[in-house]
PDB file of N, CA and C in Angstrom:
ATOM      1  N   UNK A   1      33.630   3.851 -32.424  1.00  0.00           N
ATOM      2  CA  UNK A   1      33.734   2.975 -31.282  1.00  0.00           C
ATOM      3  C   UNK A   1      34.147   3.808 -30.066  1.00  0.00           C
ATOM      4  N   UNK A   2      32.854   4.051 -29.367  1.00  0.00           N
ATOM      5  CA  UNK A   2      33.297   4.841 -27.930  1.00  0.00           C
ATOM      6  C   UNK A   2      34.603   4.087 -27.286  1.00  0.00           C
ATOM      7  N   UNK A   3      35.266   5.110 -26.485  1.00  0.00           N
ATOM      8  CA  UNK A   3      36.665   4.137 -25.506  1.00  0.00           C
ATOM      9  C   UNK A   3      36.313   4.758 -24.416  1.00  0.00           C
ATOM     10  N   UNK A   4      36.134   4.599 -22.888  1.00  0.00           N
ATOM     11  CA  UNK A   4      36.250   5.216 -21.775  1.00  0.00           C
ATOM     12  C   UNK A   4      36.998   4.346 -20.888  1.00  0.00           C
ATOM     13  N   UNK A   5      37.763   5.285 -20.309  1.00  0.00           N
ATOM     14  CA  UNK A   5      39.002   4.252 -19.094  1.00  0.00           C
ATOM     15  C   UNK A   5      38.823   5.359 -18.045  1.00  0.00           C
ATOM     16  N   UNK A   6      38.185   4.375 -16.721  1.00  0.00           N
ATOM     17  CA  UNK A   6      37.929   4.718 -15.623  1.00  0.00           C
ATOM     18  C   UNK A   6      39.174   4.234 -14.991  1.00  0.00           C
ATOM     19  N   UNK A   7      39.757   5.445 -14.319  1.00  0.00           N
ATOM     20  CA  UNK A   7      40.587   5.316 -13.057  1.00  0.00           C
ATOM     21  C   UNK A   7      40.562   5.187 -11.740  1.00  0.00           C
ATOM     22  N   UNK A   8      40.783   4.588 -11.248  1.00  0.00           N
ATOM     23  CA  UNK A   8      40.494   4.232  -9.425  1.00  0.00           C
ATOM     24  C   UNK A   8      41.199   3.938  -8.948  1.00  0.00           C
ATOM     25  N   UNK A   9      41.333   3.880  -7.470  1.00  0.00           N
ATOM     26  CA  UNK A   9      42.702   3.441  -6.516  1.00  0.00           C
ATOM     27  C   UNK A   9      42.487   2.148  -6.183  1.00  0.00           C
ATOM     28  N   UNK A  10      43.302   1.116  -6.547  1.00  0.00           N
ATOM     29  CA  UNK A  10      43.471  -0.020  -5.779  1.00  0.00           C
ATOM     30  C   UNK A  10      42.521  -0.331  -4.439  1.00  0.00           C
ATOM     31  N   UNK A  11      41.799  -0.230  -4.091  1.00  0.00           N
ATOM     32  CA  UNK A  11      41.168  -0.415  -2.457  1.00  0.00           C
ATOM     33  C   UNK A  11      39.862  -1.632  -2.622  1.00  0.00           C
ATOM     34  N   UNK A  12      40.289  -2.208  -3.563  1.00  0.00           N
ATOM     35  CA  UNK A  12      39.353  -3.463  -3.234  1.00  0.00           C
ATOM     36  C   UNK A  12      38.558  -3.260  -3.752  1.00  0.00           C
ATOM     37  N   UNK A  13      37.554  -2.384  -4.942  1.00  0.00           N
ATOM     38  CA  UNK A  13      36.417  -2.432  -6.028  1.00  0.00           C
ATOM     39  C   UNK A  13      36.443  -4.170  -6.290  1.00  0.00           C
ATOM     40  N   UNK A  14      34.969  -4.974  -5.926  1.00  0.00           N
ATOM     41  CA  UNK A  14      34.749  -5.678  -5.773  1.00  0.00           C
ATOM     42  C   UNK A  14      34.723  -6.337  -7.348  1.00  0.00           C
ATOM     43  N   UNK A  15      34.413  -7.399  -8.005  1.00  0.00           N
ATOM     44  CA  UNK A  15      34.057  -7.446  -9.523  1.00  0.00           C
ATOM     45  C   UNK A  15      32.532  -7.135  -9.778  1.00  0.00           C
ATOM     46  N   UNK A  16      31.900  -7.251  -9.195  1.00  0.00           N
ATOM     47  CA  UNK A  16      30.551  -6.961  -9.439  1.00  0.00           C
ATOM     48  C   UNK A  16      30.324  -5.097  -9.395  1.00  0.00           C
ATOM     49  N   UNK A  17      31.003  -4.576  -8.770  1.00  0.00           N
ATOM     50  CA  UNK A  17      31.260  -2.991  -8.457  1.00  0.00           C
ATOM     51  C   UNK A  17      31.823  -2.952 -10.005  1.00  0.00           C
ATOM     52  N   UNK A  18      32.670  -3.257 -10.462  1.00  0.00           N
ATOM     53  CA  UNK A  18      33.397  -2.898 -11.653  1.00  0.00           C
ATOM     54  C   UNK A  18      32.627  -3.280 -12.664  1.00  0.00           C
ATOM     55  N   UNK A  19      32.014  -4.351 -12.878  1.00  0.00           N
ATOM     56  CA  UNK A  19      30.528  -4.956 -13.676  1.00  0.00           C
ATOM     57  C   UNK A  19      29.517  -3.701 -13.988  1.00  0.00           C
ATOM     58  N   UNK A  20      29.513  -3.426 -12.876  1.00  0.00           N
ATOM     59  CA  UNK A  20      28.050  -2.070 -12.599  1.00  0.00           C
ATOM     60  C   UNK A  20      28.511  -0.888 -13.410  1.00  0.00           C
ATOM     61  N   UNK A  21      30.133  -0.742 -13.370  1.00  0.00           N
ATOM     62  CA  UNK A  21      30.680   0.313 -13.588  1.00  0.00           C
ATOM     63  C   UNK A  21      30.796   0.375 -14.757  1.00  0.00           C
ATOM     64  N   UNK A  22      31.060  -0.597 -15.792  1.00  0.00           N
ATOM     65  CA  UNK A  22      31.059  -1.342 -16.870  1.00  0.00           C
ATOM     66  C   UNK A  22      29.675  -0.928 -17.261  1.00  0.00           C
ATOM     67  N   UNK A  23      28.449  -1.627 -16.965  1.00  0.00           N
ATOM     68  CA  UNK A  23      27.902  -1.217 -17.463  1.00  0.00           C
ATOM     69  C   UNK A  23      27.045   0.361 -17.526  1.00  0.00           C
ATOM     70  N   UNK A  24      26.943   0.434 -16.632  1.00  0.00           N
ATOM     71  CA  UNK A  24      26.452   1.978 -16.184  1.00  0.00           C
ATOM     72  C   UNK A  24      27.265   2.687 -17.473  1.00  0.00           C
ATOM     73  N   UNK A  25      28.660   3.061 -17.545  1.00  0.00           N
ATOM     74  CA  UNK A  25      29.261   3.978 -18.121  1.00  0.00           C
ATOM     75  C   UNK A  25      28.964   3.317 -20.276  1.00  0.00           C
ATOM     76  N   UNK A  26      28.321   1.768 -20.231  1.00  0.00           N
ATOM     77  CA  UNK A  26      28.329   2.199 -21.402  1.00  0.00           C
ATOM     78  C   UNK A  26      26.555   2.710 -21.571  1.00  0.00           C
ATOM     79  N   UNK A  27      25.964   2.755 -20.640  1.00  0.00           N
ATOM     80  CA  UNK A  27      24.499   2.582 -20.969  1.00  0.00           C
ATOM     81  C   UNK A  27      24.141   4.332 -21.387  1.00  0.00           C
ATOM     82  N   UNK A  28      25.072   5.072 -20.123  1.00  0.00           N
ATOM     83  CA  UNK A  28      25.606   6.617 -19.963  1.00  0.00           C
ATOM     84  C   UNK A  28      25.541   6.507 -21.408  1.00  0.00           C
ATOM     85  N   UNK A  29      26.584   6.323 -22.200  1.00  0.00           N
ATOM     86  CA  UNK A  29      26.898   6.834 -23.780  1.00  0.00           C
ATOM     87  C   UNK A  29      26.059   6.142 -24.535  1.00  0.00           C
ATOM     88  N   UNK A  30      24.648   5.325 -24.380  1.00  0.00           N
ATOM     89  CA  UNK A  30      23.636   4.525 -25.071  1.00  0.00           C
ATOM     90  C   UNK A  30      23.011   6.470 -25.453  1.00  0.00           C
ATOM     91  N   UNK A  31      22.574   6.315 -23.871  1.00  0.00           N
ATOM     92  CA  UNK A  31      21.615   7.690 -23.495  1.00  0.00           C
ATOM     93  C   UNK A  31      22.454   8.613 -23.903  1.00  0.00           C
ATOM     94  N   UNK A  32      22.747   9.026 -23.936  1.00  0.00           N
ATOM     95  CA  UNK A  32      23.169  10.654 -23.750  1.00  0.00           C
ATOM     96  C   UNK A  32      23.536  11.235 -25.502  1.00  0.00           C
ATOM     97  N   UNK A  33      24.338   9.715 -26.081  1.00  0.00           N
ATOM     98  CA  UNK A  33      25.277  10.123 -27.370  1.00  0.00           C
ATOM     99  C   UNK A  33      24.305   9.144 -28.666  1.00  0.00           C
ATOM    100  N   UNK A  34      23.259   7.892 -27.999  1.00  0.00           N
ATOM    101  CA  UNK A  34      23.320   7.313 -28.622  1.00  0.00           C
ATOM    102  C   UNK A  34      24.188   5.986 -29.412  1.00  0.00           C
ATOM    103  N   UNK A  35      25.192   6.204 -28.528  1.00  0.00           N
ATOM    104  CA  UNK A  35      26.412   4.832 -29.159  1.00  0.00           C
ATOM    105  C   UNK A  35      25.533   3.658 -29.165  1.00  0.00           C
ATOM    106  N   UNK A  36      26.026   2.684 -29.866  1.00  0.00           N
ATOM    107  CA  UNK A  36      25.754   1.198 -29.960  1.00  0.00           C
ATOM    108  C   UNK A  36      26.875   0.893 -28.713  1.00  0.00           C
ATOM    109  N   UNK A  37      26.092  -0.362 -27.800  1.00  0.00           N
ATOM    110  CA  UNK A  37      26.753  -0.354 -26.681  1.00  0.00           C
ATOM    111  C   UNK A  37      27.398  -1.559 -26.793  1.00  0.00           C
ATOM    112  N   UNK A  38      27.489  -2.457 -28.367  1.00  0.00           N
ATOM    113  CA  UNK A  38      28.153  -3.762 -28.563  1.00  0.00           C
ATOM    114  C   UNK A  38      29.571  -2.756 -29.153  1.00  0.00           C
ATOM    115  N   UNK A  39      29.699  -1.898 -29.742  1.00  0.00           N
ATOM    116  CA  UNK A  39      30.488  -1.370 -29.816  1.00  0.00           C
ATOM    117  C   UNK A  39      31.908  -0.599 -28.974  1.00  0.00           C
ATOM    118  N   UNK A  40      31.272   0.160 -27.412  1.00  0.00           N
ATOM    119  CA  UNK A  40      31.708   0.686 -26.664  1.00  0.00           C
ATOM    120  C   UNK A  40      32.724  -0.213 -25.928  1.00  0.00           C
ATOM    121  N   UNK A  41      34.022   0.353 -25.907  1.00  0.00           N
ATOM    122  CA  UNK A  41      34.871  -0.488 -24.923  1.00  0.00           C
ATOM    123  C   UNK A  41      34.957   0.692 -23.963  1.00  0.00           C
ATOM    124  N   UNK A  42      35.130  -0.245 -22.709  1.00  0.00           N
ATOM    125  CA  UNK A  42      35.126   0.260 -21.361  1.00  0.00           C
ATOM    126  C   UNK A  42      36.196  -0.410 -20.570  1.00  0.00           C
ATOM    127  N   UNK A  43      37.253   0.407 -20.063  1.00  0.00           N
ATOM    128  CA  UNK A  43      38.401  -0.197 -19.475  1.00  0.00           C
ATOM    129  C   UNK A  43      38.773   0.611 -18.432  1.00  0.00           C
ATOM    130  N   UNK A  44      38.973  -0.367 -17.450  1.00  0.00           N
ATOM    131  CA  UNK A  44      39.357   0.210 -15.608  1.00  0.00           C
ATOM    132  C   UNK A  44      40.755   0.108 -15.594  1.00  0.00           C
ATOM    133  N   UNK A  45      41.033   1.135 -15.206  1.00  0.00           N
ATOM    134  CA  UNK A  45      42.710   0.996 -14.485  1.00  0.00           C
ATOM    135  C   UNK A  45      42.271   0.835 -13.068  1.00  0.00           C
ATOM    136  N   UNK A  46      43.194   0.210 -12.247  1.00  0.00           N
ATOM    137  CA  UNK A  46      43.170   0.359 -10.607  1.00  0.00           C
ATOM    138  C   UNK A  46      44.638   0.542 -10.823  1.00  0.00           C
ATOM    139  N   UNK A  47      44.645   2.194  -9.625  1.00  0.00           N
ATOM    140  CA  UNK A  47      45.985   2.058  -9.854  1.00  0.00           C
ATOM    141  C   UNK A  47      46.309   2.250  -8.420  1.00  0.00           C
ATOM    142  N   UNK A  48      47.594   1.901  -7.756  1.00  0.00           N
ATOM    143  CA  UNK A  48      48.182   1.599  -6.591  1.00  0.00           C
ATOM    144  C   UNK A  48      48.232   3.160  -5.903  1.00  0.00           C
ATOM    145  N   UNK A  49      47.573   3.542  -4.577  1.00  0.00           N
ATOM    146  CA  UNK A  49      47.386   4.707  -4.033  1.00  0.00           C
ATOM    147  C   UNK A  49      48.595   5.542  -3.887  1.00  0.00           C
ATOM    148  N   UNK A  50      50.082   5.102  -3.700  1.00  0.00           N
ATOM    149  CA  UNK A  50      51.138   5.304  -3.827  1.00  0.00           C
ATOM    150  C   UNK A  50      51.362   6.234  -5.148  1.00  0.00           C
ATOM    151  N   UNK A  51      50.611   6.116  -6.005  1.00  0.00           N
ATOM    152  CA  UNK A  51      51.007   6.292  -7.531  1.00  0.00           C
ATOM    153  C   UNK A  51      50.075   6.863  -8.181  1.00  0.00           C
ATOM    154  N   UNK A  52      49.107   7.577  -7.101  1.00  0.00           N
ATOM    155  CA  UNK A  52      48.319   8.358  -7.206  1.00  0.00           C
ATOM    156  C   UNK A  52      48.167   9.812  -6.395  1.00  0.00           C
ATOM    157  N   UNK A  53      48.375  10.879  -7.014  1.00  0.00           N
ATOM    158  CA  UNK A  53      48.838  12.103  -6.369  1.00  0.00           C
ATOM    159  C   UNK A  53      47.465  13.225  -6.201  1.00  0.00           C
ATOM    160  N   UNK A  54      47.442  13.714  -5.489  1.00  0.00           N
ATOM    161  CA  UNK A  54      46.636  15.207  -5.409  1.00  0.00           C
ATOM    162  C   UNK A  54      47.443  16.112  -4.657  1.00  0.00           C
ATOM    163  N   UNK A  55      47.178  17.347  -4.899  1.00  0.00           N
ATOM    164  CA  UNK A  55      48.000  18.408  -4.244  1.00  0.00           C
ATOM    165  C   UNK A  55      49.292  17.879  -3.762  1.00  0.00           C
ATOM    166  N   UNK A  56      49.815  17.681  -4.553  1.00  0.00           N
ATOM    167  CA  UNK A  56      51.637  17.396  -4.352  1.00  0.00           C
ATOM    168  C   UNK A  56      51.534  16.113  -3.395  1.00  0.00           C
ATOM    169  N   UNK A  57      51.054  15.342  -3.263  1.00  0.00           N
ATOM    170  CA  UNK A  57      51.313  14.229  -2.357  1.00  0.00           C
ATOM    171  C   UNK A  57      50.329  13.147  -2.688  1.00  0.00           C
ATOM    172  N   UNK A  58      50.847  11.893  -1.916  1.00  0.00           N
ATOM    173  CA  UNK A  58      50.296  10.758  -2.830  1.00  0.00           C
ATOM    174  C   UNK A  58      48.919  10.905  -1.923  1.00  0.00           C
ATOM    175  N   UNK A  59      48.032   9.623  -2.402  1.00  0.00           N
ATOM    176  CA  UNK A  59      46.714   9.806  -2.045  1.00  0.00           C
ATOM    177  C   UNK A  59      46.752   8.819  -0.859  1.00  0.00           C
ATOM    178  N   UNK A  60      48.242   7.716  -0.399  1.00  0.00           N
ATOM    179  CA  UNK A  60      48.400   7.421   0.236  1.00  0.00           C
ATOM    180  C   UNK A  60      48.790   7.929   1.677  1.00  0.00           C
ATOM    181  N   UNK A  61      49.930   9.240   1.404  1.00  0.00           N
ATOM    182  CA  UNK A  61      49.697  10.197   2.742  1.00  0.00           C
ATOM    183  C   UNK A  61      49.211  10.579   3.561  1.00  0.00           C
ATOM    184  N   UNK A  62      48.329  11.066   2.081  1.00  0.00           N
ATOM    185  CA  UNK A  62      46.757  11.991   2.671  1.00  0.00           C
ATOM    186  C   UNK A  62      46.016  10.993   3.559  1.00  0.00           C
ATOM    187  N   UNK A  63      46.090   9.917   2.904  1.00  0.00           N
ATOM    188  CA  UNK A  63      44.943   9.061   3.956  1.00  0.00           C
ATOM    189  C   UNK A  63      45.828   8.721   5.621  1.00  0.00           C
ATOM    190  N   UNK A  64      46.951   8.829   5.026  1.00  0.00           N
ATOM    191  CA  UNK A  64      47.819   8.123   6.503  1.00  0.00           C
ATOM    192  C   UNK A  64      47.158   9.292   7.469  1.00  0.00           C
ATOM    193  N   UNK A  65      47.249  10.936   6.968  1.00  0.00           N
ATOM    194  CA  UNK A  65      46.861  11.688   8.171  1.00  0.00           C
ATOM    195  C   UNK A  65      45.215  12.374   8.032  1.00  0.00           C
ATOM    196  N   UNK A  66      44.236  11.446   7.116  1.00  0.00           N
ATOM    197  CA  UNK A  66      43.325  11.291   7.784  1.00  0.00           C
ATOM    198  C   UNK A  66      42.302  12.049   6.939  1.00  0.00           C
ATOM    199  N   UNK A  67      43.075  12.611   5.388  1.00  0.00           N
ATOM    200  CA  UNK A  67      42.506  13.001   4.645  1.00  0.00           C
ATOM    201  C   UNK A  67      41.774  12.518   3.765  1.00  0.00           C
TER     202      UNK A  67
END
């Protein structure tokens, strides 16, 4: 039983965006690996930009100055 958990920042991924994403990523492991795709679980985190870091600082910073 494939598992994939997509991570993303909180910014409003619509449900139909996450649907697509959903399916796209199990159709990916149909093709590529062959999985049975009644099998594959697929699970999104959204996680709060605050609580998401790159190069030592949150991803919230970065955006405050434009990164």
């Amino acid at each position: 039983m494939p598992y994939v958990n997509i991570k993303i920042t909180r910014e409003g991924a619509t449900p139909e965006q996450k649907a697509r994403l959903i399916q796209g990523a199990t159709q990916l492991l149909v093709d590529v690996l062959g999985k049975n795709p009644k099998t594959t679980v697929v699970v999104i985190d959204e996680i709060e930009t605050d609580n998401w870091g790159v190069g030592g600082e949150s991803v919230t910073g970065r955006r405050k100055r434009g990164e």
